[in-house]
Protein backbone atom coordinates (compact mmCIF):
# COMPACT_ATOMS: atom_id res chain seq x y z
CA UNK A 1 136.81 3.47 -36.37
CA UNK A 2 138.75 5.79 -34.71
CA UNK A 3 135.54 7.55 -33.29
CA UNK A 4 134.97 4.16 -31.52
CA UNK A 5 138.64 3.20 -30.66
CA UNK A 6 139.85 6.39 -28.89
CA UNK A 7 137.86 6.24 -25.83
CA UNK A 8 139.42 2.98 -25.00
CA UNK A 9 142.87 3.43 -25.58
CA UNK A 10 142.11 5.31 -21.88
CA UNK A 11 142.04 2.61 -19.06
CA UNK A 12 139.35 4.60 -16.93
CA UNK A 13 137.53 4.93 -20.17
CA UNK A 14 137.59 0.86 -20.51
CA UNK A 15 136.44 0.35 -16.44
CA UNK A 16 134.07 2.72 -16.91
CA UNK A 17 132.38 1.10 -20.26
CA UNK A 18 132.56 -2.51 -19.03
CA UNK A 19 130.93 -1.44 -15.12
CA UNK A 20 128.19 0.46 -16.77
CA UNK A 21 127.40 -2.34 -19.16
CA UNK A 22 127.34 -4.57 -16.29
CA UNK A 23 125.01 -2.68 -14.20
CA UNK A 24 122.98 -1.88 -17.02
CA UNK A 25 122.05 -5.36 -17.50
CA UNK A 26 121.22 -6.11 -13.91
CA UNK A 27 119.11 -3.05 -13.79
CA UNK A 28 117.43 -3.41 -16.90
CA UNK A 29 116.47 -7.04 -16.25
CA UNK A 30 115.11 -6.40 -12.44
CA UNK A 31 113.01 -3.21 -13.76
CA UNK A 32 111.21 -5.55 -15.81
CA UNK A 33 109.89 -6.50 -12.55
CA UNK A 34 109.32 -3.54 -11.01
CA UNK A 35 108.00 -1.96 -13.73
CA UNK A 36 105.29 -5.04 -13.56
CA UNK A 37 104.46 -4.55 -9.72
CA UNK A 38 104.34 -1.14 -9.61
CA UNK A 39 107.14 -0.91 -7.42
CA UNK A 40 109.11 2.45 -8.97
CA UNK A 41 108.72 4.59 -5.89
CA UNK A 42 110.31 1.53 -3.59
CA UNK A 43 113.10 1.46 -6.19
CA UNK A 44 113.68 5.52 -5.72
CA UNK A 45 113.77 4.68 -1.69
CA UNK A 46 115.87 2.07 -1.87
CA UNK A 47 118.12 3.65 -4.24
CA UNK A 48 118.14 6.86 -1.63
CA UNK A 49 118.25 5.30 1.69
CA UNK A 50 121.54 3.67 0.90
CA UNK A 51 123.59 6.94 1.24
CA UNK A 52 124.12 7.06 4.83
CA UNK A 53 125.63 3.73 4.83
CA UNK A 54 127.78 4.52 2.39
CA UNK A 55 128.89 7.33 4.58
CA UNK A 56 129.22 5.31 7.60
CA UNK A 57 131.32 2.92 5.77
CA UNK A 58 133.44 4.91 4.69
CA UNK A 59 134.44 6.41 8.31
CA UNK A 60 134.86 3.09 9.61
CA UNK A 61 137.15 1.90 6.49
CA UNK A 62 134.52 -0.91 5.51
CA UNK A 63 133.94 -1.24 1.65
CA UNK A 64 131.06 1.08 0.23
CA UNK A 65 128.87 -1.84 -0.62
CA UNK A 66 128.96 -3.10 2.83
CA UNK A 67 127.25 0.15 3.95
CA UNK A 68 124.72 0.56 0.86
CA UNK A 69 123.42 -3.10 1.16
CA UNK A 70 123.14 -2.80 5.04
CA UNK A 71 121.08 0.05 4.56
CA UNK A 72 119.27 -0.64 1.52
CA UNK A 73 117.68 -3.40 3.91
CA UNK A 74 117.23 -1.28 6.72
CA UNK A 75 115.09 0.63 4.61
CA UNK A 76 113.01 -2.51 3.34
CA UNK A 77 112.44 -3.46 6.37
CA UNK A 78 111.35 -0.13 8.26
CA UNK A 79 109.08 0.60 5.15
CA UNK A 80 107.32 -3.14 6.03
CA UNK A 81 107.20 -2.41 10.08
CA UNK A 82 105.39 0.97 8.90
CA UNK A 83 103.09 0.06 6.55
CA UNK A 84 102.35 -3.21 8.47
CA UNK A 85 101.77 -1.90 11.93
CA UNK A 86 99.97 1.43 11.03
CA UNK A 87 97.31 3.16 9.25
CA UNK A 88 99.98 5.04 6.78
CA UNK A 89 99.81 3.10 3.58
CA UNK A 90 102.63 1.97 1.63
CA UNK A 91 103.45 5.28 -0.77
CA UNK A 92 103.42 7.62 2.59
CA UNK A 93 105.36 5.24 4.59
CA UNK A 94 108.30 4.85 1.15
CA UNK A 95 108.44 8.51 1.17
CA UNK A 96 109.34 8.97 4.84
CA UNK A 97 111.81 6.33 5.32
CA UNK A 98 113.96 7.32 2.33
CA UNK A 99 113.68 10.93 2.33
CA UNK A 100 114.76 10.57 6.31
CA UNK A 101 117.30 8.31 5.61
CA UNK A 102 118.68 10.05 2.29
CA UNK A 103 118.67 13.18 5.08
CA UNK A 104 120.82 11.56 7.23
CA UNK A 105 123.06 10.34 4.93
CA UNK A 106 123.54 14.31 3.56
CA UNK A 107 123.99 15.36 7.35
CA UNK A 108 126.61 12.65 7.67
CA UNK A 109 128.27 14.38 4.23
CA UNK A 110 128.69 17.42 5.55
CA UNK A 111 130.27 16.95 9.34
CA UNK A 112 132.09 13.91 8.29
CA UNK A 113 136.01 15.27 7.23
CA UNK A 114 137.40 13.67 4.27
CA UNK A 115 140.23 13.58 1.85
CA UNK A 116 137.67 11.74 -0.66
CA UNK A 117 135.06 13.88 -2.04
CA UNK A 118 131.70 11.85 -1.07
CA UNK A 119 129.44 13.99 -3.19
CA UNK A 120 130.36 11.32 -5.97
CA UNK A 121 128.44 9.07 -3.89
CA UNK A 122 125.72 11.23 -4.80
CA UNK A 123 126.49 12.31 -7.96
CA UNK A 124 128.43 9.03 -9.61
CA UNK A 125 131.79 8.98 -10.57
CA UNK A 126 131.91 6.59 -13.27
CA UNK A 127 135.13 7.89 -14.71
CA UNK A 128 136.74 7.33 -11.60
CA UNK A 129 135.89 3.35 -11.01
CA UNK A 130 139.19 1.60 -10.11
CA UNK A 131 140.47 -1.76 -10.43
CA UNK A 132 139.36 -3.11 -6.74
CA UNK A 133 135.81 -1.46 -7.91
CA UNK A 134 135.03 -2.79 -11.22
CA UNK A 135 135.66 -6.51 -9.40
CA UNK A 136 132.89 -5.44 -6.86
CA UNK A 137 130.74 -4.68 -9.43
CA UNK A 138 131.34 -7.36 -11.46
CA UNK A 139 130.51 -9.88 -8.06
CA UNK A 140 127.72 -8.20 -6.69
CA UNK A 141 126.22 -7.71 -10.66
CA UNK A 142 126.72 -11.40 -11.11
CA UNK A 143 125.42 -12.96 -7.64
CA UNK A 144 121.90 -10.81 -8.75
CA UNK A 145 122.33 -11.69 -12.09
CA UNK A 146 121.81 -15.80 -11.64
CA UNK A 147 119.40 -14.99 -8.37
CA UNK A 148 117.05 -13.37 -11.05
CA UNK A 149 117.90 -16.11 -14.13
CA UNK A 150 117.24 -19.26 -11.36
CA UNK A 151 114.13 -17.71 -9.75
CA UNK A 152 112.55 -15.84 -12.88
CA UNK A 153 109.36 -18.33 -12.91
CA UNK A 154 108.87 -17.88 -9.68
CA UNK A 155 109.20 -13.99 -9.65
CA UNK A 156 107.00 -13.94 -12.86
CA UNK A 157 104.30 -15.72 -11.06
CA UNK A 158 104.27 -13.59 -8.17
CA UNK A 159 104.36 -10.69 -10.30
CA UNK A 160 101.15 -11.56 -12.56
CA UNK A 161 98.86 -13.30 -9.65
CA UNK A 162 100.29 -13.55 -5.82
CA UNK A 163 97.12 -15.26 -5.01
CA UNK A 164 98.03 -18.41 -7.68
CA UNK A 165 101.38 -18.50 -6.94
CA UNK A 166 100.33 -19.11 -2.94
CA UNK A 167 98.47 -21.41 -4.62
CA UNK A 168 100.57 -23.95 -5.63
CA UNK A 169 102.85 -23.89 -2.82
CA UNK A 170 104.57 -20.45 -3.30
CA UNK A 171 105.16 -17.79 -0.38
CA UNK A 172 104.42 -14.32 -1.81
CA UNK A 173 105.48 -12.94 1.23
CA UNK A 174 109.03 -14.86 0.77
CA UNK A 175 109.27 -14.03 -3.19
CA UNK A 176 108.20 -10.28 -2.13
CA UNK A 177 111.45 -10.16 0.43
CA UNK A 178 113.69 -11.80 -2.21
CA UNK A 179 113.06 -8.99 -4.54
CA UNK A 180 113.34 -6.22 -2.17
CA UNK A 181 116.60 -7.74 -1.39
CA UNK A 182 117.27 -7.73 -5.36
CA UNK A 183 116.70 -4.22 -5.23
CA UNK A 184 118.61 -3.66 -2.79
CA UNK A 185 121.65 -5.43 -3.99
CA UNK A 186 121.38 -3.66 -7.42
CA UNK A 187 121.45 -0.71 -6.02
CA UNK A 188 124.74 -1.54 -4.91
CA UNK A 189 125.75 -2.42 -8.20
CA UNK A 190 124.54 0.89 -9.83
CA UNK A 191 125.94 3.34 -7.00
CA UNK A 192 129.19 3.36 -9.00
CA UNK A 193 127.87 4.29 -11.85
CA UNK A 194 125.34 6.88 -11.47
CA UNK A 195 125.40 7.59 -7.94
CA UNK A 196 121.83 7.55 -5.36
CA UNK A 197 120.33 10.19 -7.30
CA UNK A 198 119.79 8.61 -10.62
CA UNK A 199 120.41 4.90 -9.70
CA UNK A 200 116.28 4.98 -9.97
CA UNK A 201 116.35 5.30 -14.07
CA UNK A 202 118.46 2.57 -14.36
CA UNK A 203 116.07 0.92 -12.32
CA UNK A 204 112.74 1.79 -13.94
CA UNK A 205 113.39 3.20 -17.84
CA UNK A 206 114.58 0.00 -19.38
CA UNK A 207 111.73 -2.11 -18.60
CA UNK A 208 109.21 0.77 -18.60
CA UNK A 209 110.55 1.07 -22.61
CA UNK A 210 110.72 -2.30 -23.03
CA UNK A 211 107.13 -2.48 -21.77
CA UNK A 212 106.15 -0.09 -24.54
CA UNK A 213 107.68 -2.53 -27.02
CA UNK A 214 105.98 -6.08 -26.41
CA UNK A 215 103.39 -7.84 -24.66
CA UNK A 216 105.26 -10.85 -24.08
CA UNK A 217 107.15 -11.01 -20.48
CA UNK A 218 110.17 -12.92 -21.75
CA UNK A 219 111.00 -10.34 -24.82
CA UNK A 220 110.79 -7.56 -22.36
CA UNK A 221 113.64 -9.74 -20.15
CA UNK A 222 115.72 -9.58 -23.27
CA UNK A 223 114.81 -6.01 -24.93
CA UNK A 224 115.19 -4.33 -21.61
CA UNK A 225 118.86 -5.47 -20.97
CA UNK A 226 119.71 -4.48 -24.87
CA UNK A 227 118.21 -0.93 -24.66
CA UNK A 228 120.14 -0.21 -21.38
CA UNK A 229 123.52 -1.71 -22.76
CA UNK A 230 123.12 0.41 -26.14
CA UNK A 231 122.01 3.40 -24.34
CA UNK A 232 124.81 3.21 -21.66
CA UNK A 233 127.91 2.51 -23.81
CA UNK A 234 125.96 5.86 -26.55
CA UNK A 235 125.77 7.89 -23.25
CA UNK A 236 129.44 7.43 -22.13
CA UNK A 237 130.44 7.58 -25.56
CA UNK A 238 128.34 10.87 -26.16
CA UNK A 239 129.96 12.20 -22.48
CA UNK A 240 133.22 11.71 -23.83
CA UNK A 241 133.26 14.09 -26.46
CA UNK A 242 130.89 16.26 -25.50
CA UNK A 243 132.70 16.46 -21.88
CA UNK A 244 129.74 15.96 -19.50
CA UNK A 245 128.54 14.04 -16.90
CA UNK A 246 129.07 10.45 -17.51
CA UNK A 247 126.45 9.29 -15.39
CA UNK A 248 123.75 11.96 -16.45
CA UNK A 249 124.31 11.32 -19.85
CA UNK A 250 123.96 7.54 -19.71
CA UNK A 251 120.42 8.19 -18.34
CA UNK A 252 119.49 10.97 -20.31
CA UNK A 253 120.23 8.72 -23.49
CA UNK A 254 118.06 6.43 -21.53
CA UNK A 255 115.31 9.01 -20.76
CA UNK A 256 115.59 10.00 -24.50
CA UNK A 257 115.50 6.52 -26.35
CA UNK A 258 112.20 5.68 -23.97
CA UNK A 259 110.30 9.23 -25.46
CA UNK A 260 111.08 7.61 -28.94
CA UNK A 261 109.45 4.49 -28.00
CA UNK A 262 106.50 6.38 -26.06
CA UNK A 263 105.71 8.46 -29.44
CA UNK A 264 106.89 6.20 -32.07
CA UNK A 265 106.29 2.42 -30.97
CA UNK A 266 103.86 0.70 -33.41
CA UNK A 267 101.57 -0.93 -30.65
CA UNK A 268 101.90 1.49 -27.39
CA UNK A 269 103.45 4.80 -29.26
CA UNK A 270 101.20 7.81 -28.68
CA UNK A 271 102.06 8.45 -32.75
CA UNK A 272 102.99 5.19 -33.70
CA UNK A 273 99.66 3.70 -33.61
CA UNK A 274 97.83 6.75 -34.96
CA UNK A 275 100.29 5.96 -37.94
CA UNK A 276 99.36 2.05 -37.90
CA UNK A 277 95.67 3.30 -37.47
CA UNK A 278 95.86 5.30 -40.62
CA UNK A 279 97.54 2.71 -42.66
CA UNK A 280 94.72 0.31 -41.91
CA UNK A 281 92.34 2.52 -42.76
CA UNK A 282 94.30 3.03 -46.43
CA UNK A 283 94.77 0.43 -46.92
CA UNK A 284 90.79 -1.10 -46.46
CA UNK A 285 89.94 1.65 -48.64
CA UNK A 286 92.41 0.64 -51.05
CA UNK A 287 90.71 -2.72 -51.19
C-alpha cells in the first residue's frame, strides 16, 4: 500500500496521474479508428504540425491549445489541397506538410526568447501540469470524448465501407473531416502529456494492441481505453521510482505491453497461436 500511496501524497504527482488517464482514454478510443483506416502516418503529422502554433501562442499570450488546434487544422487542410490538386499522393504530401511545419515550429524555438523552457512542448512535461492545465485537459478530453461516443456508428461505418455509408445518406467526405478534426483536437489533449514527439503512440499503440486482441470492433473500443489507462498510470508509477521521463515511460510501457500481445496473444500472437496450434494438434492425437 504504501508503494501505491506515496506518489500521491505529491499534488503534481495526482495532476499528472488523473491528465494522463484522461488523455489516455481519448487516445486509445480514437486509435481504434485510425488504426482501422490506416491513418497512423496522418496521426504522426498532425501530432507534429501542431508545434509552431504552440509557439506562436505562446508569444502572443494565447493559451497553448489555441495554437495546437489552429494548426493541427492547418495541417489537415494543406495535406487535402495537396493531395487533391496534385499528382503527389497522400503519404508524400503527409510527410511534407508536417515535417515543414514541425520545422518551423523548431525555428520558432530557437529565436523566440523565453523565461519558459518550450522544449517541454516537445518533450512533455507531465510532472509539471498545473491546475489551469489539468481543467483544459479535462474540457478538450471530454468535448472529443462524447463527439466520438454520439457519432461512433457513423464513424464505424465509414471506417469498414465509405461506399455503403454514402449509401444510405452518409457524407464520407463530412465523416472523413470530423475525424481529422478528432485528431486534431486529441492532439491537443495529449500535448501535455507526452509532448509532439510521442503524442503519435498514444495515438496508434492502444488500438493497434487492442486490434491484436479481438475481432469484434466494439471490444477493441473498450480494451483499447483499458490497456492505455493501465499502461499510463504503470508508466508514471514506474517513472517515479525509477526517476525518468514521465512521458517516455508511459509509452514505452505502452510499446512494451503491445510486444506481449504481438508474441503472446492466442489468436494474432506470432507465439501465441503456434502454442494454440500445438495444443490442437495434442490434443486430436490424444483423442
Amino acid at each position: 500500500m504504501e508503494f501505491l500511496l506515496e506518489p500521491l501524497s505529491y499534488d503534481f504527482m495526482v495532476r499528472a496521474l488523473a491528465t494522463t488517464a484522461i488523455a489516455a482514454v481519448v487516445c486509445a478510443v480514437l486509435s481504434c479508428w485510425l488504426v482501422l483506416i490506416g491513418w497512423s502516418l496522418m496521426g504522426d503529422a498532425v501530432s507534429h504540425a501542431v508545434l509552431p502554433g504552440v509557439v506562436l501562442a505562446y508569444i502572443v499570450g494565447a493559451p497553448f491549445a489555441l495554437g495546437a488546434l489552429v494548426f493541427a487544422l492547418i495541417a489537415v487542410t494543406l495535406i487535402g489541397v495537396v493531395r487533391n490538386t496534385s499528382r503527389v499522393k497522400e503519404d508524400a504530401a503527409i510527410g511534407i506538410v508536417f515535417t515543414s511545419l514541425f520545422a518551423l515550429g523548431l525555428v520558432l524555438i530557437s529565436v523566440t526568447p523565453s523565461q519558459t523552457d518550450l522544449n517541454h512542448i516537445i518533450f512533455g512535461n507531465l510532472l509539471g501540469v498545473s491546475v489551469p492545465d489539468l481543467i483544459q485537459v479535462v474540457v478538450l478530453g471530454v468535448v472529443a470524448f462524447a463527439i466520438l461516443i454520439l457519432k461512433r456508428r457513423d464513424l464505424t461505418l465509414y471506417a469498414f465501407d465509405s461506399t455503403h455509408a454514402h449509401a444510405i445518406g452518409l457524407s464520407p467526405r463530412r465523416l472523413g473531416a470530423l475525424l481529422l478534426g478528432l485528431l486534431a483536437l486529441t492532439s491537443v489533449v495529449a500535448l501535455q502529456t507526452v509532448g509532439v514527439v510521442l503524442v503519435v503512440a498514444m495515438l496508434i499503440i492502444p488500438g493497434a494492441t487492442a486490434y491484436l486482441l479481438t475481432d469484434r470492433f466494439s471490444r477493441m473500443l473498450v480494451i483499447a481505453p483499458v490497456i492505455s489507462v493501465v499502461c499510463s498510470v504503470a508508466g508514471i508509477y514506474l517513472s517515479y521510482y525509477l526517476d525518468t521521463a514521465s512521458g517516455a515511460m508511459v509509452v514505452l510501457t505502452q510499446g512494451v505491453v503491445f510486444g506481449v500481445v504481438y508474441l503472446f496473444s492466442p489468436r494474432q500472437g506470432l507465439i501465441g497461436t503456434r502454442l494454440a496450434k500445438a495444443r490442437r494438434k495434442r490434443a486430436v492425437a490424444a483423442a
